[in-house]
Every structure is written in C-alpha cells, then in structure tokens.
N, C-alpha and C. Protein backbone atom coordinates (compact mmCIF):
# COMPACT_ATOMS: atom_id res chain seq x y z
N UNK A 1 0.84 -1.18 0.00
CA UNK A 1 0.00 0.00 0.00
C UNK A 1 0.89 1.25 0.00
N UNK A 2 0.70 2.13 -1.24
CA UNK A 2 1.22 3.25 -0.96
C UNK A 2 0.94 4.49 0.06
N UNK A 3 1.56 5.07 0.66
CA UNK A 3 1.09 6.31 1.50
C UNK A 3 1.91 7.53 0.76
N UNK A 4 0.97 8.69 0.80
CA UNK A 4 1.05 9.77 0.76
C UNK A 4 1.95 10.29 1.96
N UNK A 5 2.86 11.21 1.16
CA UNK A 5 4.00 12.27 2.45
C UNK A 5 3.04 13.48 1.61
N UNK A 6 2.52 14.26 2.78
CA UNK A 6 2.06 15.70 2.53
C UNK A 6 3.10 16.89 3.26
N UNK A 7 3.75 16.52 4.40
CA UNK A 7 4.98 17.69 4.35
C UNK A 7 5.92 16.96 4.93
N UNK A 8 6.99 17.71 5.08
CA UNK A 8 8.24 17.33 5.23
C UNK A 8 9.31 18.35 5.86
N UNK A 9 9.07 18.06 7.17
CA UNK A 9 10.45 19.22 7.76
C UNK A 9 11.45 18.31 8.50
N UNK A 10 12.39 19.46 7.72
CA UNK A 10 14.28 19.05 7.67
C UNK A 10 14.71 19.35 9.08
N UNK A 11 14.86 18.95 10.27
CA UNK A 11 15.54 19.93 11.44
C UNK A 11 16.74 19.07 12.04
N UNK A 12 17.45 19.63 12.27
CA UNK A 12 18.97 18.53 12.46
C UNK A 12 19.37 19.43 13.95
N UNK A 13 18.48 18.67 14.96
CA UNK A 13 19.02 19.26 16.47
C UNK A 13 20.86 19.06 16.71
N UNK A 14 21.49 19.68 16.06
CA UNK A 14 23.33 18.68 16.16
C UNK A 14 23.72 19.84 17.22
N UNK A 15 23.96 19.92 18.33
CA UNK A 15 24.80 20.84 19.32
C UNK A 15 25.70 20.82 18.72
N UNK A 16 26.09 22.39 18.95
CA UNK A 16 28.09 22.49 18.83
C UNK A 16 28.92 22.02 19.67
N UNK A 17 29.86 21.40 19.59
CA UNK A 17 30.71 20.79 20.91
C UNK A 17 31.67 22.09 20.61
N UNK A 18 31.91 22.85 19.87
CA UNK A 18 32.93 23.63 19.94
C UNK A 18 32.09 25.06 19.33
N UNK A 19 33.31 26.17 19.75
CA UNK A 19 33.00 28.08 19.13
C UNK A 19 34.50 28.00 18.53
N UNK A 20 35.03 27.26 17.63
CA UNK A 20 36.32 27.21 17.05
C UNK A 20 36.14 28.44 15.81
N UNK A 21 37.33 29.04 15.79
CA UNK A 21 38.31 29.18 14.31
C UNK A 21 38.21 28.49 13.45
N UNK A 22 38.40 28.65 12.63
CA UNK A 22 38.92 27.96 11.16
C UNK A 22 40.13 27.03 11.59
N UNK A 23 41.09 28.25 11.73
CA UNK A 23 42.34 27.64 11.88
C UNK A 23 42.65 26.44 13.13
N UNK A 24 41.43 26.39 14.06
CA UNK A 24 41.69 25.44 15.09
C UNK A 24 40.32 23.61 14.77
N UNK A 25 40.16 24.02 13.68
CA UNK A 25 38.47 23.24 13.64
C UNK A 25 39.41 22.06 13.25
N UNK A 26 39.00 21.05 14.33
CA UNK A 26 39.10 19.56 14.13
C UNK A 26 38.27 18.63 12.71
N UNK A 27 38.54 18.34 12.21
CA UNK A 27 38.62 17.66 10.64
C UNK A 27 36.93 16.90 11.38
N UNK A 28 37.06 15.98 12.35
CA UNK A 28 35.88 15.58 13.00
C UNK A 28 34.54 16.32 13.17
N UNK A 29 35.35 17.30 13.85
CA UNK A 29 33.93 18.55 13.86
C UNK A 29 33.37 19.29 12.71
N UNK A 30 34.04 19.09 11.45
CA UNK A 30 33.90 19.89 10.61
C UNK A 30 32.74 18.46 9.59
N UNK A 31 33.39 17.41 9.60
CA UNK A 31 32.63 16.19 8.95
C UNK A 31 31.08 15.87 9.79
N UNK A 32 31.26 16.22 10.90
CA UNK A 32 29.94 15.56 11.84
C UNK A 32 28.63 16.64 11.44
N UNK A 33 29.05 17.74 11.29
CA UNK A 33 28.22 18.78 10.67
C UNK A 33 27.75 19.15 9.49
N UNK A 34 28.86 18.40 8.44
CA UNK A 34 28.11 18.77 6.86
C UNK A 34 27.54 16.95 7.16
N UNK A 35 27.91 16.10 7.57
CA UNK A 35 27.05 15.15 7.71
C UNK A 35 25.50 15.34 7.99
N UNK A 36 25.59 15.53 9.43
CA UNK A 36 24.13 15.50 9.68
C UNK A 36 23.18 16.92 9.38
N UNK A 37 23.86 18.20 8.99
CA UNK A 37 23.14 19.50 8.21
C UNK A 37 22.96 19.36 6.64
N UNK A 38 24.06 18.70 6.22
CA UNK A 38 23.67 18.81 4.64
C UNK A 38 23.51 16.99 3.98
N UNK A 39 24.68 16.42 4.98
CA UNK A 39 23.89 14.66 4.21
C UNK A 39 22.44 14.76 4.35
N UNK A 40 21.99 14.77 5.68
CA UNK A 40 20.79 14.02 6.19
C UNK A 40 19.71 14.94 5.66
N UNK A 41 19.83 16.45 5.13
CA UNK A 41 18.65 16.80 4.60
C UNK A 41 18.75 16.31 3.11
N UNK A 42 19.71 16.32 2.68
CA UNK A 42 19.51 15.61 1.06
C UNK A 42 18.95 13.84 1.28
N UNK A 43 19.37 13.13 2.10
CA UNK A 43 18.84 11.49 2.25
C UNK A 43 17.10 12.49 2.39
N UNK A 44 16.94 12.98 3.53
CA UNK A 44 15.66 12.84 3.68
C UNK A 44 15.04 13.80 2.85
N UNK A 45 15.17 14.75 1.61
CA UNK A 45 14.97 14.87 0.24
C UNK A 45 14.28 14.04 -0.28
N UNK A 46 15.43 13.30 -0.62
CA UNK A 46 15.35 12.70 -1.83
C UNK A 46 14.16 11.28 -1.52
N UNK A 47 14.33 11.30 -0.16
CA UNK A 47 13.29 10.01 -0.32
C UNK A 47 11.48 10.77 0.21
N UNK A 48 11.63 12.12 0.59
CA UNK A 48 10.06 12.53 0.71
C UNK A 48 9.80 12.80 -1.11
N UNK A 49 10.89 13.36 -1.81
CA UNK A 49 10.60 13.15 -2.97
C UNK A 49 9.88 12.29 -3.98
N UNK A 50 10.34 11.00 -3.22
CA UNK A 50 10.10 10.25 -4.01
C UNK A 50 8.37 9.61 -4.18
N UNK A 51 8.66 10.37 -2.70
CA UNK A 51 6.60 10.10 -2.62
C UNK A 51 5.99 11.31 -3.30
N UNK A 52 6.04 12.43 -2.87
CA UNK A 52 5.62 14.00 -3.32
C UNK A 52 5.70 14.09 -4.88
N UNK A 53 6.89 13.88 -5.38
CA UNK A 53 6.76 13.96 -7.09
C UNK A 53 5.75 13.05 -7.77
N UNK A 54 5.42 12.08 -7.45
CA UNK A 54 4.79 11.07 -8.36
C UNK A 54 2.93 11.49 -7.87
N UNK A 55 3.06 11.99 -6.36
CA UNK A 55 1.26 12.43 -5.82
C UNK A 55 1.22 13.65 -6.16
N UNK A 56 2.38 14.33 -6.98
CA UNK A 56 2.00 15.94 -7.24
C UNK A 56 1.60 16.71 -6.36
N UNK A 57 2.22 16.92 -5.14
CA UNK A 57 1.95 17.57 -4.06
C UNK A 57 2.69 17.28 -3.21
N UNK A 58 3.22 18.09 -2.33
CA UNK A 58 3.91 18.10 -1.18
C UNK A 58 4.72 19.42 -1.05
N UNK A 59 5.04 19.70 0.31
CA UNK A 59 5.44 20.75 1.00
C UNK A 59 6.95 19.79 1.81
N UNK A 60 8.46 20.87 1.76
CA UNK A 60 9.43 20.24 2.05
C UNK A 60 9.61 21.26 2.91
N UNK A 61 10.15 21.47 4.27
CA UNK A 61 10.71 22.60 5.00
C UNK A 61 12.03 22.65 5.82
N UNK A 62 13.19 23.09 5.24
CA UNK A 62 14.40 22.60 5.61
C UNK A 62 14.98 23.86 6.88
N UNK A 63 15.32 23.69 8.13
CA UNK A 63 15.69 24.45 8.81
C UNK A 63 17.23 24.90 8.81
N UNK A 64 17.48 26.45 8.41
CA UNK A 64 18.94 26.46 8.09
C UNK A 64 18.75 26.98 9.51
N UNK A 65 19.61 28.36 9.76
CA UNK A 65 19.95 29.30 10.27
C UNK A 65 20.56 30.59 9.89
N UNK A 66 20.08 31.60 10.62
CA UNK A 66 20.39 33.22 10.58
C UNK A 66 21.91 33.07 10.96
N UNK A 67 22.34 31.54 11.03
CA UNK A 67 24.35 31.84 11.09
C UNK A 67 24.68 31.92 9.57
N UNK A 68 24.29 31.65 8.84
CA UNK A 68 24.29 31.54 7.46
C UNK A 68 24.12 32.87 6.28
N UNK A 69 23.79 33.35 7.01
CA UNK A 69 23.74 34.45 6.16
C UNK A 69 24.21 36.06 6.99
N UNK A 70 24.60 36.06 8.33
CA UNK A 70 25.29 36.90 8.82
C UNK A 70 26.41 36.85 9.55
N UNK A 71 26.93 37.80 9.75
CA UNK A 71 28.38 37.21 10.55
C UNK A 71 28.32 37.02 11.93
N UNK A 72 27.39 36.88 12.28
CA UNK A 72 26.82 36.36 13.51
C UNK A 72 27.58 34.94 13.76
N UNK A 73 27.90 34.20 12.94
CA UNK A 73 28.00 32.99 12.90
C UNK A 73 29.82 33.12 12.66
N UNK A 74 29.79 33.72 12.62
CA UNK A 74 31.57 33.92 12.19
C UNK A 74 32.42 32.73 13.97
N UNK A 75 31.59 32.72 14.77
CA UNK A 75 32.59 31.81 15.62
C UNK A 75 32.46 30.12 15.40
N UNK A 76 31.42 30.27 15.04
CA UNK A 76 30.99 28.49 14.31
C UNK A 76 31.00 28.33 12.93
N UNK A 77 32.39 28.32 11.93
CA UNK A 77 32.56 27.90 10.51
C UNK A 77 32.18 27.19 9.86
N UNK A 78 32.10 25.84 10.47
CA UNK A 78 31.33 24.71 9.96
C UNK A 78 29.98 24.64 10.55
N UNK A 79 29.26 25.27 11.56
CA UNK A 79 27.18 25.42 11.81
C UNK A 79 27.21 26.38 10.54
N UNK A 80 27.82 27.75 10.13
CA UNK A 80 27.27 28.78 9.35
C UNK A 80 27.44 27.60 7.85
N UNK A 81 28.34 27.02 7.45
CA UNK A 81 28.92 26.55 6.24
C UNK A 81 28.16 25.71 6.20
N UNK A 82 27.69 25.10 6.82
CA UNK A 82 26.60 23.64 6.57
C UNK A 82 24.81 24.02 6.42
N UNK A 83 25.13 25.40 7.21
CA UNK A 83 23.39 25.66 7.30
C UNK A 83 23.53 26.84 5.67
N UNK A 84 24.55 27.27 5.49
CA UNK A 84 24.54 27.94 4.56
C UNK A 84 23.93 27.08 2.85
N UNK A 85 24.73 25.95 3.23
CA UNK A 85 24.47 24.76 2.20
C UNK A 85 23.23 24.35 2.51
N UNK A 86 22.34 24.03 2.88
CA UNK A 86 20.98 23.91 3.04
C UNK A 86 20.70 24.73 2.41
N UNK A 87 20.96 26.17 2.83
CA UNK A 87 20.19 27.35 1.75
C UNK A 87 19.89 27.31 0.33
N UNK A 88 21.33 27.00 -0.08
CA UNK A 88 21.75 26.50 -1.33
C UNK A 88 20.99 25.53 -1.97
N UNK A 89 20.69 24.26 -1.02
CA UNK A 89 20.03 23.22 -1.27
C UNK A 89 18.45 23.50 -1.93
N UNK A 90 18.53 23.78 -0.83
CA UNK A 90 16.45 24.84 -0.89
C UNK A 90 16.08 25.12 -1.98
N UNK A 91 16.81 26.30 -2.21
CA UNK A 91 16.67 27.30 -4.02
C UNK A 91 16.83 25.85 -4.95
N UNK A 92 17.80 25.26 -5.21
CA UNK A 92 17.77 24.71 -5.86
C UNK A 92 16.97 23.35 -6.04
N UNK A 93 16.62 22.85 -4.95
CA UNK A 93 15.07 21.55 -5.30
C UNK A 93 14.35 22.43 -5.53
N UNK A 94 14.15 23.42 -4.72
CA UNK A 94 12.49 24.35 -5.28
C UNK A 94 12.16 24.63 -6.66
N UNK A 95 13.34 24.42 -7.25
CA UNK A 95 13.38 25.23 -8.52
C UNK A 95 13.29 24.05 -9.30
N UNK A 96 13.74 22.73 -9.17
CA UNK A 96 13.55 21.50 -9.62
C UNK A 96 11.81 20.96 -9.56
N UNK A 97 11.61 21.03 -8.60
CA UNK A 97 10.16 20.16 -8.28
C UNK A 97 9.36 21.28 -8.34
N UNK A 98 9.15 22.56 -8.49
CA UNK A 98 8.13 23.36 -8.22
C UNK A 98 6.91 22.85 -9.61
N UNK A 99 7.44 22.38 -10.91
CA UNK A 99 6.67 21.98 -11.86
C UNK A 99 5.53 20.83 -11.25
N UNK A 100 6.18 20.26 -10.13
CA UNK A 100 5.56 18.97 -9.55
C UNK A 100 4.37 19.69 -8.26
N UNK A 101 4.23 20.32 -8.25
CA UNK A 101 3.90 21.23 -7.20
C UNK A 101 4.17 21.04 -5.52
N UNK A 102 5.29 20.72 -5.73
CA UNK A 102 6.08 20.28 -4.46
C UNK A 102 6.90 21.59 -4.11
N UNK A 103 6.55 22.01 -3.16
CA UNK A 103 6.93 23.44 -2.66
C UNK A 103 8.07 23.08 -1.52
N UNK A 104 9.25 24.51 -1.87
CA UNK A 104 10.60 23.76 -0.75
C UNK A 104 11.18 25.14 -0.32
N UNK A 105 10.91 25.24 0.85
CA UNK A 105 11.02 26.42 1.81
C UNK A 105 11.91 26.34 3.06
N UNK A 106 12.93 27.39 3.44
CA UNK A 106 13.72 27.15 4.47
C UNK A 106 12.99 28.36 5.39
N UNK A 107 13.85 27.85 6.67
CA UNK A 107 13.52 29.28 7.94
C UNK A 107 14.89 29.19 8.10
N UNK A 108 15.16 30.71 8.64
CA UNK A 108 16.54 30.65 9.40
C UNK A 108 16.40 31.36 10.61
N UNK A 109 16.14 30.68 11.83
CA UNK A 109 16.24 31.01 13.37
C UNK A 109 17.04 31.73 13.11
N UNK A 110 16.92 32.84 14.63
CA UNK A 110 17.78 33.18 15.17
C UNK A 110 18.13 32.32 16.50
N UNK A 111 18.23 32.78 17.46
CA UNK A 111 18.15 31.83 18.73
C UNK A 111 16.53 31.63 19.50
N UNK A 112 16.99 30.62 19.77
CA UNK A 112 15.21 29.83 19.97
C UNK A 112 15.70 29.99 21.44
N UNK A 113 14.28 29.82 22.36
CA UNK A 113 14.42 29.87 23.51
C UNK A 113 14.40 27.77 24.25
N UNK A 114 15.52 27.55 24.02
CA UNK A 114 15.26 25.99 24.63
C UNK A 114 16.22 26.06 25.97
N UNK A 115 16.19 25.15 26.82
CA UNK A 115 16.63 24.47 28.26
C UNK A 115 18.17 25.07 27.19
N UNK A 116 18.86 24.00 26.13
CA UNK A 116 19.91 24.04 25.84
C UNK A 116 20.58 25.59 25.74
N UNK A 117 19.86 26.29 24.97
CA UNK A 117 20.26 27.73 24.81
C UNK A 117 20.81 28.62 26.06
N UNK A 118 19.60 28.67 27.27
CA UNK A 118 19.48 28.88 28.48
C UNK A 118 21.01 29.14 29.08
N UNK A 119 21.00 27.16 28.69
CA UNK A 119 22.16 26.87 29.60
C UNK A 119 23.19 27.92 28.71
N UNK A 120 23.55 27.78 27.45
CA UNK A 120 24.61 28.48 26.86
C UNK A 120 25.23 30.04 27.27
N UNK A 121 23.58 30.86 27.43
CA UNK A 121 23.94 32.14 27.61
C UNK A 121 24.19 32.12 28.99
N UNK A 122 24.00 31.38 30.25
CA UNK A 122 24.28 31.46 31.62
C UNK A 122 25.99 31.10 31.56
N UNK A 123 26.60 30.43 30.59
CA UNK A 123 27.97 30.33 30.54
C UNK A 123 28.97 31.90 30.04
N UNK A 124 27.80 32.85 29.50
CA UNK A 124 28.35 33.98 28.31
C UNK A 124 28.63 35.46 30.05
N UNK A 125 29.84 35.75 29.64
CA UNK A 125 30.01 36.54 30.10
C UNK A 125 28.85 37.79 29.93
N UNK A 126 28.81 39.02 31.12
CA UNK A 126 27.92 40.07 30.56
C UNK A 126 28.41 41.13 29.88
N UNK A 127 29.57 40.97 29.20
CA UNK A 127 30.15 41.66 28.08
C UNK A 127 29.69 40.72 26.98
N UNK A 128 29.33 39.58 26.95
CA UNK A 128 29.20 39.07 25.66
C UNK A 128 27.11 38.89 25.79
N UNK A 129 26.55 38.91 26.88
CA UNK A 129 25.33 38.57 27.03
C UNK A 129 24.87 40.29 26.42
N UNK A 130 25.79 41.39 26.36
CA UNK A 130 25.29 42.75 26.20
C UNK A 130 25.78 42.81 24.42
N UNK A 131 26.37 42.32 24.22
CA UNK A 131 26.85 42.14 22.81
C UNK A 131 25.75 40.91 22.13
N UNK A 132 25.15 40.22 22.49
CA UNK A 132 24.18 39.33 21.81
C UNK A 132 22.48 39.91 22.14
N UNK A 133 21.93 40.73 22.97
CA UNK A 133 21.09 41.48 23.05
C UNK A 133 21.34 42.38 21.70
N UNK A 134 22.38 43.41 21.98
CA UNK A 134 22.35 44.39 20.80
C UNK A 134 21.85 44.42 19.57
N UNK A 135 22.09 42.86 19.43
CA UNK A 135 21.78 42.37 17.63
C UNK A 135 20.35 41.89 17.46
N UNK A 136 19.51 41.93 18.68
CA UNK A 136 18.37 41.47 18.83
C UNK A 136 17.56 42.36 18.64
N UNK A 137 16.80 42.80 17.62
CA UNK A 137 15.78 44.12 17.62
C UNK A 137 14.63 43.86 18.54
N UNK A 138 14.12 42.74 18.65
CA UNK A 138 12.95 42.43 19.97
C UNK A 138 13.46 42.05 20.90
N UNK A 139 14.57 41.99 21.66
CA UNK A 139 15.59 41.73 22.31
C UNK A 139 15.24 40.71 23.49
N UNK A 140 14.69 39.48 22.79
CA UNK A 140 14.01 38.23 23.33
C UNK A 140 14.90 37.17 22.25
N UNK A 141 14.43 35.68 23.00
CA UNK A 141 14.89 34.92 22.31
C UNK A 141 13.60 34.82 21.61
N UNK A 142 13.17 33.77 20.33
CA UNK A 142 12.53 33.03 19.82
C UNK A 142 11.97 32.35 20.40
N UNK A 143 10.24 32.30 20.47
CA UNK A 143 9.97 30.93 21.37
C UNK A 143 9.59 29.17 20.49
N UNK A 144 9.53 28.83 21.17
CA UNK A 144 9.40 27.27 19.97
C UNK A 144 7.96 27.67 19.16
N UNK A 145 6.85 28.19 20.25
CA UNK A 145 5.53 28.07 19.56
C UNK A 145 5.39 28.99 17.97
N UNK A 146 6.79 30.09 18.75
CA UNK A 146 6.10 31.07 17.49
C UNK A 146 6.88 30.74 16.02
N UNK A 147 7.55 29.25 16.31
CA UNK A 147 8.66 29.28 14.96
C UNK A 147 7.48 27.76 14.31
N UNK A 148 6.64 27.52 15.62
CA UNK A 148 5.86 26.05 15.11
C UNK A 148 5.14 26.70 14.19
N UNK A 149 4.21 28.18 14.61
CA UNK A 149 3.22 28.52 14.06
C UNK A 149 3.88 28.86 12.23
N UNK A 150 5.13 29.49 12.17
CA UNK A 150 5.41 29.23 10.76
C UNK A 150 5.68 28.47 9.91
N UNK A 151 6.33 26.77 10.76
CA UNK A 151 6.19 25.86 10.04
C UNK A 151 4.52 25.35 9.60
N UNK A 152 3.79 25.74 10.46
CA UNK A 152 2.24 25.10 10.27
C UNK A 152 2.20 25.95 8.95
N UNK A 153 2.34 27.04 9.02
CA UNK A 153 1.98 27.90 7.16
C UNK A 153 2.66 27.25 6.44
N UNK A 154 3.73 27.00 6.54
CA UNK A 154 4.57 26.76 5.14
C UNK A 154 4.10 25.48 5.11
N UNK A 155 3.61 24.47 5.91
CA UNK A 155 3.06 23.11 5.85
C UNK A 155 1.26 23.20 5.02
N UNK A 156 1.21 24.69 5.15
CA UNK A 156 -0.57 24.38 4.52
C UNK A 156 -0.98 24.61 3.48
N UNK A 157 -2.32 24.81 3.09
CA UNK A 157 -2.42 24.49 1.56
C UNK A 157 -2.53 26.20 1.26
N UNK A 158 -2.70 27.01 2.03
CA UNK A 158 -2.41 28.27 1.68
C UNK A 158 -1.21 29.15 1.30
N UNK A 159 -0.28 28.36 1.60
CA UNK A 159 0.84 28.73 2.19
C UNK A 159 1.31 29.02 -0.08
N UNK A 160 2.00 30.30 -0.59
CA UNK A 160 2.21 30.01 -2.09
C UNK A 160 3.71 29.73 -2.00
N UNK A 161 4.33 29.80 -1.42
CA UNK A 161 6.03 30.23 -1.31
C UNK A 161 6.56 28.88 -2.23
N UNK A 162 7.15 29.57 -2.75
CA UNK A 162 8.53 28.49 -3.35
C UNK A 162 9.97 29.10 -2.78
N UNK A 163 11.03 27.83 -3.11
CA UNK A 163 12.03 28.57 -2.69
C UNK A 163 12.53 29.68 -1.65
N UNK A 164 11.84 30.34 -0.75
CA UNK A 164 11.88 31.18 0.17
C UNK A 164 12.61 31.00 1.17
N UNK A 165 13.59 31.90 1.56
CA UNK A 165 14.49 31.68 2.83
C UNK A 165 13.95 32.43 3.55
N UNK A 166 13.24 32.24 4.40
CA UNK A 166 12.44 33.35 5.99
C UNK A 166 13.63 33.46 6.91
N UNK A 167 13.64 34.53 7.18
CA UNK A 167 14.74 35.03 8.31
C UNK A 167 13.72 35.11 9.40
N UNK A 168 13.87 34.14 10.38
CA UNK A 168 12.72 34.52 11.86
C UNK A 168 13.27 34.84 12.77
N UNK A 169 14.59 35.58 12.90
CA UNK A 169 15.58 35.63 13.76
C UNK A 169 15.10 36.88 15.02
N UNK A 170 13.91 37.44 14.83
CA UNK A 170 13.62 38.49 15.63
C UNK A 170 14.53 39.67 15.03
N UNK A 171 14.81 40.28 14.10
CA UNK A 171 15.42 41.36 12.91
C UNK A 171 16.76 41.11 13.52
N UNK A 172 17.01 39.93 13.98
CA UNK A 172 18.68 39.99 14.01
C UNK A 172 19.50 40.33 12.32
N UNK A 173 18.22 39.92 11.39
CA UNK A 173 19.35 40.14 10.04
C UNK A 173 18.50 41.00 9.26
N UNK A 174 18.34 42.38 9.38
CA UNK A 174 17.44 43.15 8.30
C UNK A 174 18.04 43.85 7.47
C-alpha cells in the first residue's frame, strides 16, 4: 500500500561541541556537521521526494539558520557553512520540483528559547550577554511556539512560497 507524504520538515538538532576558528576546527567537527546539516537533509529529500513527485503535491521545509547568512556565525565555521548549504540546497530543489507542485522552503532562526540555549547564555560573560542582546531588535529569544506557528503555514495548503528563505531571527538580520 502506498502512502502519501504531505509535508516534510528538515531539522537537524546537532549541538556544537565547539565556538572554534577555522584555523583550530578539528577535521571531526567539521565532517559531523556537513554530515548530519547537509547529508541528512539531502537522504531525507530525496526520499520525501520520491513520494511527493509522483502524488504531485507536497510541501518540504528545511531548517537552516540566521548563522548563514550573517556574521553572527563567524565563531561556528562549519554550523554557518553547513546551514549555509541547506540554503543552497532549498533554491535549488524548489526550482527543480516546483513543476511537480512540491513546494521547498527554508527558515533561518535566530536563537530559539530551549533548556539548551538557556544553559549556553548562563555560561556567556555580561560583556558578551550585552553584545548578543544588541543584535536582537525584539531583544528576546525566539519561542518554539512562534517558529511552530510558521512551520504550520509553510506546511498548509495556503501557504504560495517556493524557494523562500524566511529570516525569523527576531530582525537579528534586516
């Protein structure tokens, strides 16, 4: 029996074990991240594809990040470089399958408000906790509900977007 895939979101929870340089990034850390940011959204592509192209319909939603497109991300080389490649990814299935009416849309967080995050900024000095406010125009984190409520659009039948990179970062990138 065949089943229908009607959407499809990409999210690759991978913590940073490191805030490295270039010049200090372990060959490991740099592979574990285009692994599971850019392998695992192309595996899981190509196989919601394979249902969505042939039922002429489906919705794909790949989660990059706002490290990707600002220098915000300049202390994590390989999170910005891997979520950047997703971006990349996006435009280009969208532009492949949109004939199929398979629609392929990214978000790029800024910082979400989770337990994990929490913990991160309680480690950040208040020279660096006053330097990561600054860049925050609503000067809050992200909450989970309000990033669910945009995957629910881009998941519905209203939703027209192709190809679209949403910046939800709270105007961290305007």
């Amino acid at each position: 029996m065949s089943r229908r895939v009607h959407y499809a979101l990409m999210t690759q929870p991978l913590p940073r074990q490191s805030l490295e340089i270039t010049r200090n990034m372990d060959d490991g850390e740099w592979k574990r991240f285009w692994a599971v940011n850019v392998d695992g959204v192309f595996y899981c592509t190509r196989a919601a594809l394979q249902r969505m192209e042939p039922q002429g319909y489906g919705k794909i939603i790949n989660i990059a990040s706002i490290a990707a497109i600002s220098a915000m991300g300049a202390h994590s080389p390989h999170y910005s470089a891997a979520k950047g490649a997703v971006i990349a990814f996006t435009r280009s299935v969208a532009y492949e399958v949109a004939g199929a009416n398979v629609q392929v849309n990214a978000i790029c967080p800024g910082g979400v408000q989770t337990p994990a995050f929490e913990r991160y900024l309680a480690q950040q000095s208040p020279e660096q906790l006053s330097v990561f406010q600054q860049v925050m125009p609503l000067g809050r984190l992200g909450k989970g509900e309000e990033y669910a409520a945009l995957v629910s659009h881009l998941a519905s039948d209203e939703c027209y977007l192709v190809g679209s990179i949403i910046n939800a970062g709270g105007g961290t990138y305007i």
